[in-house]
C-alpha atoms as a PDB file:
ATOM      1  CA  UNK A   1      29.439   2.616 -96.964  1.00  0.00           C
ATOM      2  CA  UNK A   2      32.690   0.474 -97.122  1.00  0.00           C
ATOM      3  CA  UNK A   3      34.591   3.484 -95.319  1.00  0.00           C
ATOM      4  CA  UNK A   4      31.803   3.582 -92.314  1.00  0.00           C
ATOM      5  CA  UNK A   5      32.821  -0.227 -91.702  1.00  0.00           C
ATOM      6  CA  UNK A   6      36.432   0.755 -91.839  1.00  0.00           C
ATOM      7  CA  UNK A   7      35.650   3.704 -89.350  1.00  0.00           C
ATOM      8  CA  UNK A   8      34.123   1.946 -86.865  1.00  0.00           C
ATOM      9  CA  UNK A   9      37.103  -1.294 -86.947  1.00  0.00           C
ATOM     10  CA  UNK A  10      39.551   1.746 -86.506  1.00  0.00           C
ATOM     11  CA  UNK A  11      37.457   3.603 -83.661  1.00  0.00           C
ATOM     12  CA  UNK A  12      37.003   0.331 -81.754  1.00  0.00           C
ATOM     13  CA  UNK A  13      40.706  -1.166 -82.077  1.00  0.00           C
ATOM     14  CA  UNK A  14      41.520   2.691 -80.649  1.00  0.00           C
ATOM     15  CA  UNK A  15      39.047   2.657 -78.167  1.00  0.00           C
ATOM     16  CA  UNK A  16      39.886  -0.502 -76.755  1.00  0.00           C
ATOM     17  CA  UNK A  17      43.584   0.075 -76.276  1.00  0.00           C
ATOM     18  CA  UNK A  18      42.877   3.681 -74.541  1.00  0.00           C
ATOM     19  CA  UNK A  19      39.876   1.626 -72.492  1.00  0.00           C
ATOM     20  CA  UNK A  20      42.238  -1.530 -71.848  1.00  0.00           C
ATOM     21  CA  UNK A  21      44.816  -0.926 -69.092  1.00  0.00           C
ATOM     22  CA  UNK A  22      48.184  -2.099 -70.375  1.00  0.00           C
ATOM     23  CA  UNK A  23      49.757  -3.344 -67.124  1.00  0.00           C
ATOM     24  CA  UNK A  24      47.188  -6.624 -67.813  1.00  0.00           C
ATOM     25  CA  UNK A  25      49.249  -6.976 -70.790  1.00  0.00           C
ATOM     26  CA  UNK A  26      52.206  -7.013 -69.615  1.00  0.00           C
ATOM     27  CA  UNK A  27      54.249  -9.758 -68.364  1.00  0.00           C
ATOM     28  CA  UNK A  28      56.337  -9.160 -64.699  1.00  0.00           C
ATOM     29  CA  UNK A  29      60.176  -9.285 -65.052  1.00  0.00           C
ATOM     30  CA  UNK A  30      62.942  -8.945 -62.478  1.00  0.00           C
ATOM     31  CA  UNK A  31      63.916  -5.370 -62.124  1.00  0.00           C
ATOM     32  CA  UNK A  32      66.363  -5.501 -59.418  1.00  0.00           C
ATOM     33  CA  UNK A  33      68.385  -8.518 -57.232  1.00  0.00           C
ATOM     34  CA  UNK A  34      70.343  -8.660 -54.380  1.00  0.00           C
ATOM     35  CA  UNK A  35      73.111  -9.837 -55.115  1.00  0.00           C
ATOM     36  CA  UNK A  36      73.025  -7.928 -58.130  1.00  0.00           C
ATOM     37  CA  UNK A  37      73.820 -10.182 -61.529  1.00  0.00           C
ATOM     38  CA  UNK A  38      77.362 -10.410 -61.863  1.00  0.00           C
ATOM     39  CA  UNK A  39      78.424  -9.935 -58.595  1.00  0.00           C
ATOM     40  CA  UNK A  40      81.486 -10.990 -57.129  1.00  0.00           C
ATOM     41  CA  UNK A  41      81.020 -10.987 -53.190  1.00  0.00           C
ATOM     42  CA  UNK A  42      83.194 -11.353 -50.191  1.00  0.00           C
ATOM     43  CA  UNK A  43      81.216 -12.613 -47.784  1.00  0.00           C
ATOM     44  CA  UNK A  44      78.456 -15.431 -48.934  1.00  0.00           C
ATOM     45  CA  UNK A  45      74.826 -13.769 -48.380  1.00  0.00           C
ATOM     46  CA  UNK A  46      72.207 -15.161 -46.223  1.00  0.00           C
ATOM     47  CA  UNK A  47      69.052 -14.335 -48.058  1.00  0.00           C
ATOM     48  CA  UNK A  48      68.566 -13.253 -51.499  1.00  0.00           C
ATOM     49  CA  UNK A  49      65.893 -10.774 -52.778  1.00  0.00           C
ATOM     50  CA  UNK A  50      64.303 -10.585 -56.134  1.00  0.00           C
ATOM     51  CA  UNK A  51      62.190  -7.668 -56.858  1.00  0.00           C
ATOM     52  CA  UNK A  52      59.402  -8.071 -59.933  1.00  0.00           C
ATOM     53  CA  UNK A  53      57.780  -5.256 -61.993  1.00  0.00           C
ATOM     54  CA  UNK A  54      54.025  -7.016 -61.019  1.00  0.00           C
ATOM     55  CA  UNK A  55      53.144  -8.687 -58.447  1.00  0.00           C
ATOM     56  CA  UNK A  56      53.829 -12.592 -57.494  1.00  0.00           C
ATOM     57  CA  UNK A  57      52.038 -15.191 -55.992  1.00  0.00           C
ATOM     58  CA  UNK A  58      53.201 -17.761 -53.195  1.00  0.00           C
ATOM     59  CA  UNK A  59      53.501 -20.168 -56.410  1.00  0.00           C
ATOM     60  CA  UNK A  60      56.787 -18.923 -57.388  1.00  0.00           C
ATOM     61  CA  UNK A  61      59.813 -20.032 -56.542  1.00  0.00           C
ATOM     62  CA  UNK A  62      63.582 -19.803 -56.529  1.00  0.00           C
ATOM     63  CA  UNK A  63      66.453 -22.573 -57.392  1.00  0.00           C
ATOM     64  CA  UNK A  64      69.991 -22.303 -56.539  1.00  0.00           C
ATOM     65  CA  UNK A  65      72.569 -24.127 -58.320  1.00  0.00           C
ATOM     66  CA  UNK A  66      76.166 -24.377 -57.366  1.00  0.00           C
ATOM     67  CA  UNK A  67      79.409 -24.206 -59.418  1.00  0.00           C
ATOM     68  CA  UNK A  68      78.399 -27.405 -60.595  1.00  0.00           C
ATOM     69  CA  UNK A  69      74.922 -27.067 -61.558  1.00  0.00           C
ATOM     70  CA  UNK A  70      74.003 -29.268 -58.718  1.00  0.00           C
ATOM     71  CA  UNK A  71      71.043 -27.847 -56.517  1.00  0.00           C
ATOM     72  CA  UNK A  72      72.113 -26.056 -53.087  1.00  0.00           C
ATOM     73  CA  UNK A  73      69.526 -27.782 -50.312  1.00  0.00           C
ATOM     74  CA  UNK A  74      68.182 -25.664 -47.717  1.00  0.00           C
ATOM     75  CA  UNK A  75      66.674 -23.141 -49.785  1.00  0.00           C
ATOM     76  CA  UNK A  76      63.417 -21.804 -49.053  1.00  0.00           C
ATOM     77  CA  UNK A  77      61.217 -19.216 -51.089  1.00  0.00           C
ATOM     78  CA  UNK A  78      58.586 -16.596 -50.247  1.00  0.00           C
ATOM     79  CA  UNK A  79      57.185 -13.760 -51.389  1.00  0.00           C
ATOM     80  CA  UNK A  80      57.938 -10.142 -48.787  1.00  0.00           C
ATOM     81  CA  UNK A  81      55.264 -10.188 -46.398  1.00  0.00           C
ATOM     82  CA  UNK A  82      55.270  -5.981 -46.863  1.00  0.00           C
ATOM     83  CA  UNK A  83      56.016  -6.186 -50.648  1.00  0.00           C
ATOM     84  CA  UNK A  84      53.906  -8.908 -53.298  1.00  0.00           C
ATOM     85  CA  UNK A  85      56.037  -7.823 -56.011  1.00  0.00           C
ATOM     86  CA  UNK A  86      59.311  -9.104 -54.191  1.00  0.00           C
ATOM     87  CA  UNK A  87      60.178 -12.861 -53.294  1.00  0.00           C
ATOM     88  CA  UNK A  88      62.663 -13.134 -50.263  1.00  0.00           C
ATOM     89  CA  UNK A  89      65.446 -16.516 -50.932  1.00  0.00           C
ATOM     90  CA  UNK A  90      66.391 -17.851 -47.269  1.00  0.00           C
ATOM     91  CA  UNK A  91      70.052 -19.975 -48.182  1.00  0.00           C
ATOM     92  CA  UNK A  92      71.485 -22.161 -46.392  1.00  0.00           C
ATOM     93  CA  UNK A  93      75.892 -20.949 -45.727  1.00  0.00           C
ATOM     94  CA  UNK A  94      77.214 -21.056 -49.523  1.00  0.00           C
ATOM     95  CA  UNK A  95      81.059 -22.084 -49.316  1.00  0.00           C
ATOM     96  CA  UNK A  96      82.918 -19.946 -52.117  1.00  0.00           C
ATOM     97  CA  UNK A  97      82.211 -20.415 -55.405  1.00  0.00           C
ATOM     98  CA  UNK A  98      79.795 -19.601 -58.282  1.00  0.00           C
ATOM     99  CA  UNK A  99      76.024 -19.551 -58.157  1.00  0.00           C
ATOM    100  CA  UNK A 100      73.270 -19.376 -60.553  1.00  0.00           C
ATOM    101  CA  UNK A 101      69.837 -18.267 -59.270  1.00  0.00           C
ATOM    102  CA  UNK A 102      66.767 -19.681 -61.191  1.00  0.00           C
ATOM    103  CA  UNK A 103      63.468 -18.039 -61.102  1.00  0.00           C
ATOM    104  CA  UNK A 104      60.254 -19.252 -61.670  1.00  0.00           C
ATOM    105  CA  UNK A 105      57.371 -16.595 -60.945  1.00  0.00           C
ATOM    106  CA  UNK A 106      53.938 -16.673 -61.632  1.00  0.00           C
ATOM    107  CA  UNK A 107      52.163 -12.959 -61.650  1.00  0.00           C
ATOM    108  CA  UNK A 108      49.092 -12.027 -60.117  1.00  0.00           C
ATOM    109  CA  UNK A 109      47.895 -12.148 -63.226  1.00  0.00           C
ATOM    110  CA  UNK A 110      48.192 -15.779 -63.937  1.00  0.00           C
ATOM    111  CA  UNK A 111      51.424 -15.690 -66.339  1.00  0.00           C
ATOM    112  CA  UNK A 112      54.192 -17.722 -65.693  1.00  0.00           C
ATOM    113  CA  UNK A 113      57.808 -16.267 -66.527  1.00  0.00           C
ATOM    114  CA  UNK A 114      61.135 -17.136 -65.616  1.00  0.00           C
ATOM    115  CA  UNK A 115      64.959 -16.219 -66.038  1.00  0.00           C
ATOM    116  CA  UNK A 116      68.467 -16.804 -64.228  1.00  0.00           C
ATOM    117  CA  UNK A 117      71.197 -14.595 -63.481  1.00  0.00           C
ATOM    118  CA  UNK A 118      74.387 -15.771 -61.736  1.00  0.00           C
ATOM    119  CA  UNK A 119      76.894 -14.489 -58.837  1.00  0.00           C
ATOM    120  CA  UNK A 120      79.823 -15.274 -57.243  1.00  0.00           C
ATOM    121  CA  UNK A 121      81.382 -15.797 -53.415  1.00  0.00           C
ATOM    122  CA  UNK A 122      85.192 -15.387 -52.848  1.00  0.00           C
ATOM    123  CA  UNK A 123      85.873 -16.031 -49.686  1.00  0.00           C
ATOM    124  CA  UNK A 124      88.985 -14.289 -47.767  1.00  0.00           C
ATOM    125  CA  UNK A 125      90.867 -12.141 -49.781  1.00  0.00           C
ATOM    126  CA  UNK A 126      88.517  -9.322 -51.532  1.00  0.00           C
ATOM    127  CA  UNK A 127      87.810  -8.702 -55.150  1.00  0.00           C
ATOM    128  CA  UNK A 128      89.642  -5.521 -55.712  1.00  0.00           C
ATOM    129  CA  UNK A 129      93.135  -6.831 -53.980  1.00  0.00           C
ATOM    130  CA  UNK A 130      92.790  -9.373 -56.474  1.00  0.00           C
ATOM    131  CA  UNK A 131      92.664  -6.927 -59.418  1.00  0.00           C
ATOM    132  CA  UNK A 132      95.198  -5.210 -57.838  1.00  0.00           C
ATOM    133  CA  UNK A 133      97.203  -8.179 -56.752  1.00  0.00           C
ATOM    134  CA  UNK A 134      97.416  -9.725 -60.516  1.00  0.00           C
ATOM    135  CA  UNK A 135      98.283  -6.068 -62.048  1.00  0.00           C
ATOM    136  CA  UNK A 136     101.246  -5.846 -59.411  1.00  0.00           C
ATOM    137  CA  UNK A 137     102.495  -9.680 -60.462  1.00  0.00           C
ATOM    138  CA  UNK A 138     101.739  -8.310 -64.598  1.00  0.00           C
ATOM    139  CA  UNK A 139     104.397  -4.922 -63.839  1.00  0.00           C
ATOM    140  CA  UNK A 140     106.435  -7.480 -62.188  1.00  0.00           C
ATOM    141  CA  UNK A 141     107.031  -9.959 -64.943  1.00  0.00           C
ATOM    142  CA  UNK A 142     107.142  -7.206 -67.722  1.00  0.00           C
ATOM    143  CA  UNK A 143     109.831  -5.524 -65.631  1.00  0.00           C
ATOM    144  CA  UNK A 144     111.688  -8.626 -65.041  1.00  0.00           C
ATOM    145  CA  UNK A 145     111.587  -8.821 -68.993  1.00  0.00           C
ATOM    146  CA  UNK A 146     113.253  -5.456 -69.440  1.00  0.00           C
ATOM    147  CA  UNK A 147     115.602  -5.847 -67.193  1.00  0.00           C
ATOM    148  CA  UNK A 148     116.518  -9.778 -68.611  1.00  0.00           C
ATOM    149  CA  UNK A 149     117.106  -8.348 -71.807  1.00  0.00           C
ATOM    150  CA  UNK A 150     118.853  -5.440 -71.468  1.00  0.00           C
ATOM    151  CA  UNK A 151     121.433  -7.345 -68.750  1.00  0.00           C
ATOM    152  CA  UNK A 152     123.225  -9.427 -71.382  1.00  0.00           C
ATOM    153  CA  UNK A 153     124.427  -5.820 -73.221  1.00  0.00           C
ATOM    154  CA  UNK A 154     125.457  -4.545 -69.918  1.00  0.00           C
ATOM    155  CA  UNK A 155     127.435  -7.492 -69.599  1.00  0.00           C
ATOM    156  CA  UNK A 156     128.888  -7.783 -72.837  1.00  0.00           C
ATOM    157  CA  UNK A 157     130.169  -4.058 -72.667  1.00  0.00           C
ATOM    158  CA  UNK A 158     131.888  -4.968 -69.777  1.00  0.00           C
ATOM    159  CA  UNK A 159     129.443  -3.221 -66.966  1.00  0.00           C
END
């Protein structure tokens, strides 16, 4: 008899996760962002898009903090008339700098989650001439070096 009670725990514990949809478990998070996290941008963007894995409700919203951790006004927050899982970020014009977006979603489904990422805006000059830029000043210095150290035997033998 004691296995028949174990039987039926096991067929109803089975039975409930193949009856129970799993989505209802699960918790939204941000799949996708524009600007991505980690990005390094030329121009400053005027509206930022978060995408969820669920659904969101007008309750979320969106914080932007500059450089300095100090709130950017002007922000407003709402979730894509054509999309419920995505929340659209109108900004105000971001002067260069760093930026941390802070999201606070709640689901559909009730839950509450949230998570930052951060970007960046560098105004003028763009990203890659800078890479470029500090490997040309790097060769520079190193081949100043060289040529610094290798001048005083030159010398010394006279050429």
């Amino acid at each position: 008899m004691r296995w028949c009670r174990w039987l039926v725990v096991v067929l109803l514990v089975v039975g409930g996760t193949a009856v129970f949809p799993r989505h209802l478990l699960a918790h939204t998070e941000l799949i996708e962002a524009d600007p991505a996290p980690g990005a390094i941008l030329r121009d400053a963007p005027d509206q930022l898009r978060l995408l969820f894995s669920l659904p969101v409700t007008d309750q979320s919203r969106v914080l932007l903090l500059n450089g300095d951790l100090q709130l950017v006004e002007g922000v407003r927050t709402q979730v894509d008339p054509t999309n419920n899982r995505q929340l659209l970020v109108h900004v105000p014009e971001l002067p260069a700098g760093n930026y941390t977006v802070q999201w606070f979603v709640v689901a559909a489904d009730g839950h509450e989650m949230s998570g930052s990422y951060s970007f960046g805006v560098r105004s003028g000059v763009p990203a890659s001439w800078l890479v470029w830029g500090g490997t040309a000043v790097l060769l520079l210095v190193a081949g100043w070096g060289v040529w610094r150290r290798q001048r005083p035997a030159e010398l010394s033998r006279g050429g």
